[in-house]
C-alpha atoms as a PDB file:
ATOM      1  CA  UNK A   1      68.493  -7.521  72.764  1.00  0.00           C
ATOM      2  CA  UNK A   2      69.768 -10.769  70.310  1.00  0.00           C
ATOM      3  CA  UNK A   3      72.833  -9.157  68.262  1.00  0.00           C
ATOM      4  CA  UNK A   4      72.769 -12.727  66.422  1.00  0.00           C
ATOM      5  CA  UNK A   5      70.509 -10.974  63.640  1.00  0.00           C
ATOM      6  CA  UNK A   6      71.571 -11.670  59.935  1.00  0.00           C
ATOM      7  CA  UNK A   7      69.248  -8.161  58.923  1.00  0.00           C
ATOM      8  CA  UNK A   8      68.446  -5.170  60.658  1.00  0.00           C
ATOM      9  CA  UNK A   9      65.367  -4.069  60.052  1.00  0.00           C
ATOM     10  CA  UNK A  10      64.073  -0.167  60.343  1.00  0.00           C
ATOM     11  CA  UNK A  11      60.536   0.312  61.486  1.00  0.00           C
ATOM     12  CA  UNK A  12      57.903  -1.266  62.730  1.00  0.00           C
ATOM     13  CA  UNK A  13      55.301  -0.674  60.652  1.00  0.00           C
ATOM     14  CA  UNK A  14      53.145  -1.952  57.888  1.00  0.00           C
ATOM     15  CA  UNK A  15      56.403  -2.648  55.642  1.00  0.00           C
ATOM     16  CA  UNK A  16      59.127  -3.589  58.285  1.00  0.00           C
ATOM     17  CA  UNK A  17      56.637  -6.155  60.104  1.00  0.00           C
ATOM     18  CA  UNK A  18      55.962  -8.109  56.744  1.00  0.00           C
ATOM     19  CA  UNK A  19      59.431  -7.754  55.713  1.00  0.00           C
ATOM     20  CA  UNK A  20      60.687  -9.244  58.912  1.00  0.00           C
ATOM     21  CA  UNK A  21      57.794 -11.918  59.410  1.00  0.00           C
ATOM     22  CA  UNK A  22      59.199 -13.100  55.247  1.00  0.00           C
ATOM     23  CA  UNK A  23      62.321 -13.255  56.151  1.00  0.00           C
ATOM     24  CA  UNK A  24      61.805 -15.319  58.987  1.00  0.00           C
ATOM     25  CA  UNK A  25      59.993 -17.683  56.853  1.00  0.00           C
ATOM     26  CA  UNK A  26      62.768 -18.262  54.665  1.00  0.00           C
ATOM     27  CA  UNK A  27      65.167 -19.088  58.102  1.00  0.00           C
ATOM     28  CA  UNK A  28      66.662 -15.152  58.092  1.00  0.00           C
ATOM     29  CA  UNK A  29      66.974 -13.905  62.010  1.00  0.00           C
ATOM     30  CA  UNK A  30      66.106 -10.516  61.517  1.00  0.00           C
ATOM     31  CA  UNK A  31      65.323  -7.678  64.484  1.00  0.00           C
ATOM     32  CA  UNK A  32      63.389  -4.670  63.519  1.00  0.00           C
ATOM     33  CA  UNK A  33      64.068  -1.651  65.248  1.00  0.00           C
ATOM     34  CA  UNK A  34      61.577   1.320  66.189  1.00  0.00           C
ATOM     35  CA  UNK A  35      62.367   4.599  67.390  1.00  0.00           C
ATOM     36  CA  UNK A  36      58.989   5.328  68.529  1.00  0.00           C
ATOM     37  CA  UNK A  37      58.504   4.157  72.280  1.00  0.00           C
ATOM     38  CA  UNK A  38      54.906   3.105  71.932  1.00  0.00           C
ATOM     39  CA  UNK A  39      51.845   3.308  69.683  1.00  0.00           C
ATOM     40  CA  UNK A  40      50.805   6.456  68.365  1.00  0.00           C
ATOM     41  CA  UNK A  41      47.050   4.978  67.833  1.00  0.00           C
ATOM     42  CA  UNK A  42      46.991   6.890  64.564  1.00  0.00           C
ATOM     43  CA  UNK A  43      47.174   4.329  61.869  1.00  0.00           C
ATOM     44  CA  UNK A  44      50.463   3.367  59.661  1.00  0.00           C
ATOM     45  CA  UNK A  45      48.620   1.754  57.160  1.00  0.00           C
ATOM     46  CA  UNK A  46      45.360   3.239  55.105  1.00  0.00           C
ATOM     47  CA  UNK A  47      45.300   1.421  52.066  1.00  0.00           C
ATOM     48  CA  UNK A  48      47.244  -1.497  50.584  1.00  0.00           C
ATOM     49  CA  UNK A  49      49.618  -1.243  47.598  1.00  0.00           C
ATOM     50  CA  UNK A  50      49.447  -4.022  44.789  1.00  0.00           C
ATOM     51  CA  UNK A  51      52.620  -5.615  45.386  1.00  0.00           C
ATOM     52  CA  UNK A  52      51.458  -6.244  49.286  1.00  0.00           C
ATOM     53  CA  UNK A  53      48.239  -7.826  48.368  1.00  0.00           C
ATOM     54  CA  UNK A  54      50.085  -9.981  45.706  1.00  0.00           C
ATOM     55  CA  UNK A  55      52.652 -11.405  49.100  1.00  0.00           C
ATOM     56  CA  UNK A  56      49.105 -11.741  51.312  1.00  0.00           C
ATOM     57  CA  UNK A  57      47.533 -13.158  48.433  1.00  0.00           C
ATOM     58  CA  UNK A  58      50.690 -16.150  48.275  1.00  0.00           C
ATOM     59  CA  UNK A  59      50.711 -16.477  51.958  1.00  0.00           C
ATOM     60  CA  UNK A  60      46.790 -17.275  51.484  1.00  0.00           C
ATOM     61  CA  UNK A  61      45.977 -13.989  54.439  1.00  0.00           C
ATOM     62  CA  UNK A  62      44.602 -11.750  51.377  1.00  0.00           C
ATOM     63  CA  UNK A  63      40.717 -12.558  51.712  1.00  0.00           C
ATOM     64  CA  UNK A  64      40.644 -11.810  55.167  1.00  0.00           C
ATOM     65  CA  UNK A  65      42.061  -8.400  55.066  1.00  0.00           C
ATOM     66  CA  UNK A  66      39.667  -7.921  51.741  1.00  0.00           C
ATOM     67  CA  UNK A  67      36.618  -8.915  54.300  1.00  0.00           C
ATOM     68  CA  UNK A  68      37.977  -6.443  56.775  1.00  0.00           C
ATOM     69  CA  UNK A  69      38.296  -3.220  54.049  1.00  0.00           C
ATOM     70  CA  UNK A  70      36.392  -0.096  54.869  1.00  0.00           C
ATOM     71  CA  UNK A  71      36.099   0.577  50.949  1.00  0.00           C
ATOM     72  CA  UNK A  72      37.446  -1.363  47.907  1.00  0.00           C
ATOM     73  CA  UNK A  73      37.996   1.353  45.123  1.00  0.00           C
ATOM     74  CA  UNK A  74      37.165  -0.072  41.572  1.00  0.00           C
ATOM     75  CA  UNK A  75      39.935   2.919  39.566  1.00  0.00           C
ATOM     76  CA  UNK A  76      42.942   5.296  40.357  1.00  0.00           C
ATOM     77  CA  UNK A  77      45.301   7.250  38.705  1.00  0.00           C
ATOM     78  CA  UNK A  78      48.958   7.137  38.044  1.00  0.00           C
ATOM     79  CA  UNK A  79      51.339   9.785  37.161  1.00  0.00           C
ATOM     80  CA  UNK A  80      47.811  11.360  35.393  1.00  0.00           C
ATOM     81  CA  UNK A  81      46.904   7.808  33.683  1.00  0.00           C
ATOM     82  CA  UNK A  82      43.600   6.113  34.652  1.00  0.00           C
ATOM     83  CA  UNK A  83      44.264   2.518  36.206  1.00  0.00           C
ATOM     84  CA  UNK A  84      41.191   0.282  35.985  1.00  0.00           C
ATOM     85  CA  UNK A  85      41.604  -2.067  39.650  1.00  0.00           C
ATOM     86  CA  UNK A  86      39.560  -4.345  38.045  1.00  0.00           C
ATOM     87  CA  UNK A  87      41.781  -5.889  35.813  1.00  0.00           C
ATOM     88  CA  UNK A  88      43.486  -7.686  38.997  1.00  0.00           C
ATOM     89  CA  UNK A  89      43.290 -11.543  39.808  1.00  0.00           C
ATOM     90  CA  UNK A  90      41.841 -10.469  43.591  1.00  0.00           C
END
């Protein structure tokens, strides 16, 4: 294993693999560690938060994980408030 990484990185999942893959753009050696020895095959990652479609949306990878949703929902709720997803720029 490299022990030349500037971050350490815990968790290979949804989060920890875009973390480490924007770090690396901006020149940071990062290693991302997993205690999980393989795949589950139960997913990590069943929706997508706004702040992660506003980085896929920069890095230009936004419409093809829009093409790929099972279900775009057009409201939620927060902490009992209605949010209209609507309003967004995607």
């Amino acid at each position: 294993m490299d022990t030349d990484a500037e971050v350490l990185i815990a968790g290979a999942g949804p989060t920890g693999l875009l973390l480490a893959g924007e770090l690396g753009l901006a020149g940071v050696r990062t290693a991302v560690v997993e205690r999980l020895p393989h795949r589950t095959g139960r997913s990590k990652a069943l929706n997508l938060q706004p702040r992660t479609a506003e980085v896929l949306d920069c890095r230009g990878l936004l419409e093809p994980v829009l093409d790929r949703s099972m279900a775009l929902l057009p409201s939620g709720r927060f902490a009992g408030l209605p949010l209209d997803y609507g309003a967004g720029t995607w």
